[in-house]
Structure formats: structure tokens, C-alpha cells
Protein backbone atom coordinates (compact mmCIF):
# COMPACT_ATOMS: atom_id res chain seq x y z
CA UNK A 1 17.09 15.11 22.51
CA UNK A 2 18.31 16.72 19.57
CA UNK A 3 17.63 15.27 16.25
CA UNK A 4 16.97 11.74 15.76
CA UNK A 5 16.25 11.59 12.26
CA UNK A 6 19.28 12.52 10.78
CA UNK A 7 22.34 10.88 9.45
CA UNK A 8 23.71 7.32 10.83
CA UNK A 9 19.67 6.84 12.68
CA UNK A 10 17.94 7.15 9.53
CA UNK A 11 20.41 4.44 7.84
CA UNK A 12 19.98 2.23 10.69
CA UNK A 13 16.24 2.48 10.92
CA UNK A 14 15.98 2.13 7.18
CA UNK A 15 18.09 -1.01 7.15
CA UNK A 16 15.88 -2.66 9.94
CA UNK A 17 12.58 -2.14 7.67
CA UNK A 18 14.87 -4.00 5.16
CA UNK A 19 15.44 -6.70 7.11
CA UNK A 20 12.08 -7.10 8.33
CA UNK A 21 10.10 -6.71 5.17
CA UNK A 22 12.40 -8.01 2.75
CA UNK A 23 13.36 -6.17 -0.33
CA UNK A 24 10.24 -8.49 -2.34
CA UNK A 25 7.69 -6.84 -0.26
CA UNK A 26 8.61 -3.15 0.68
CA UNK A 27 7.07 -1.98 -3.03
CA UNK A 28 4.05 -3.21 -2.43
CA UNK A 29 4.16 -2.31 1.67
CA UNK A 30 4.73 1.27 -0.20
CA UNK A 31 1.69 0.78 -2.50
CA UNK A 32 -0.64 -0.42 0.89
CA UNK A 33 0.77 2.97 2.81
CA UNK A 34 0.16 5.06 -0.16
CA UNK A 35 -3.39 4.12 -0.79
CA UNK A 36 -4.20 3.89 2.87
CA UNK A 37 -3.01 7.80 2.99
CA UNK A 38 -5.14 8.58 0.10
CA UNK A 39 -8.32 6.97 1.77
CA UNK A 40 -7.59 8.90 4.52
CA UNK A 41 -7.12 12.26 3.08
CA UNK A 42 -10.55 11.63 1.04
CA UNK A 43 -12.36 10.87 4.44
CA UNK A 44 -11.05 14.45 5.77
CA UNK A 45 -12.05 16.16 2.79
CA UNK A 46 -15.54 14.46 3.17
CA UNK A 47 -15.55 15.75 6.86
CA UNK A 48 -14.82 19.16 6.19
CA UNK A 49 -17.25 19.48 3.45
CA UNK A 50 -20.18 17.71 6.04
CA UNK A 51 -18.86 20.49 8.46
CA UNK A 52 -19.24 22.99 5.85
CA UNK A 53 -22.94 22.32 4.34
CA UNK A 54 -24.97 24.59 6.21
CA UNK A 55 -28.07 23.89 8.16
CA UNK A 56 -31.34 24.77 7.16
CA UNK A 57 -32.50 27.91 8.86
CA UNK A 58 -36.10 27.80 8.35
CA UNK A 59 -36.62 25.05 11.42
CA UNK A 60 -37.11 21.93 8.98
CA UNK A 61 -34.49 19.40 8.63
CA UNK A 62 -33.72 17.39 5.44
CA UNK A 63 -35.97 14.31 6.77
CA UNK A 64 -39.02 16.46 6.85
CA UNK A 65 -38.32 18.37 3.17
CA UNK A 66 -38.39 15.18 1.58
CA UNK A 67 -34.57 15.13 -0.01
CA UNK A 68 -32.47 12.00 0.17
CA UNK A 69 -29.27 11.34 -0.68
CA UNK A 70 -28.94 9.47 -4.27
CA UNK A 71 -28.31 5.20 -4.03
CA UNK A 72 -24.98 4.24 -4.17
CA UNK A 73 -24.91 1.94 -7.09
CA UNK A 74 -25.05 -2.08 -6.66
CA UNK A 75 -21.18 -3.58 -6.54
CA UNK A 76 -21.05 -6.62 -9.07
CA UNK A 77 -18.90 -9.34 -7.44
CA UNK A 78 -18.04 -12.73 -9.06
CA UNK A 79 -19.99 -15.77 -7.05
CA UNK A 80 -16.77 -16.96 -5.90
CA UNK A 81 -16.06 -14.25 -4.02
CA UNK A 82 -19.02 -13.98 -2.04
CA UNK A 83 -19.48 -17.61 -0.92
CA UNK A 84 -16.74 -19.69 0.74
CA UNK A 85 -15.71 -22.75 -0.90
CA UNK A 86 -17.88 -25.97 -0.23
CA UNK A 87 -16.48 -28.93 1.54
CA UNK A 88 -16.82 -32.07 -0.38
């Protein structure tokens, strides 16, 4: 199969995404891929540490000791943005 990444396949492939996207819109197609991988690297960091807290080992659970996790704080958002725009 060998490999298919290398030399005249890369240039090809990469002029394709050109074509497709248009040179306007691969920055911010970049920007979208970039923060999408950073969301996802922060959700696998959150897993591991979930995976890592340990259990109680004196039989009660965290329901029954009475902690709770703190309120995330309230997300102001301009009316606009909430409602869609009337009819007249």
C-alpha cells in the first residue's frame, strides 16, 4: 500500500481542499478544527481525572455525605439572542 501521504498525493489532496473550501474560508475552517480539537482534548482530560477521583471506601457515596458540586454560574445572553424574531 505503501505510503500515501507523501509527495505528488499530499499536493493533490491539498489542492482539492482548495478548491472545495476556497482560499476565503480555509482560515477560519482552520480556526473551527483547532478549537473543536481543543474541546476535545479538555473533555479527555475531564475523563481521566473522573476516572482518577477515588471512591469513598467507607460504604457512603457523595449523595448521602451531603457534598455537591458548586453551581455553574448563570450565562448572560442579549434578548435577541434568545428569542426569534417576531413576524409583523
Amino acid at each position: 500500500m505503501g505510503n500515501l501521504f507523501a509527495g505528488p498525493h499530499l499536493w493533490i489532496i491539498l489542492i482539492i481542499i482548495l478548491l472545495l473550501f476556497g482560499a476565503a474560508k480555509l482560515p477560519a475552517l482552520a480556526k473551527s478544527l483547532g478549537q473543536s480539537a481543543r474541546v476535545f482534548k479538555g473533555e479527555m482530560k475531564a475523563m481521566k481525572s473522573d476516572d482518577a477521583e477515588p471512591a469513598p471506601t467507607d460504604g457512603t457515596d457523595a449523595a448521602s455525605t451531603g457534598t455537591t458540586a458548586p453551581a455553574a454560574p448563570p450565562v448572560d445572553r442579549p434578548a435577541d439572542q434568545d428569542t426569534p424574531p417576531r413576524a409583523s
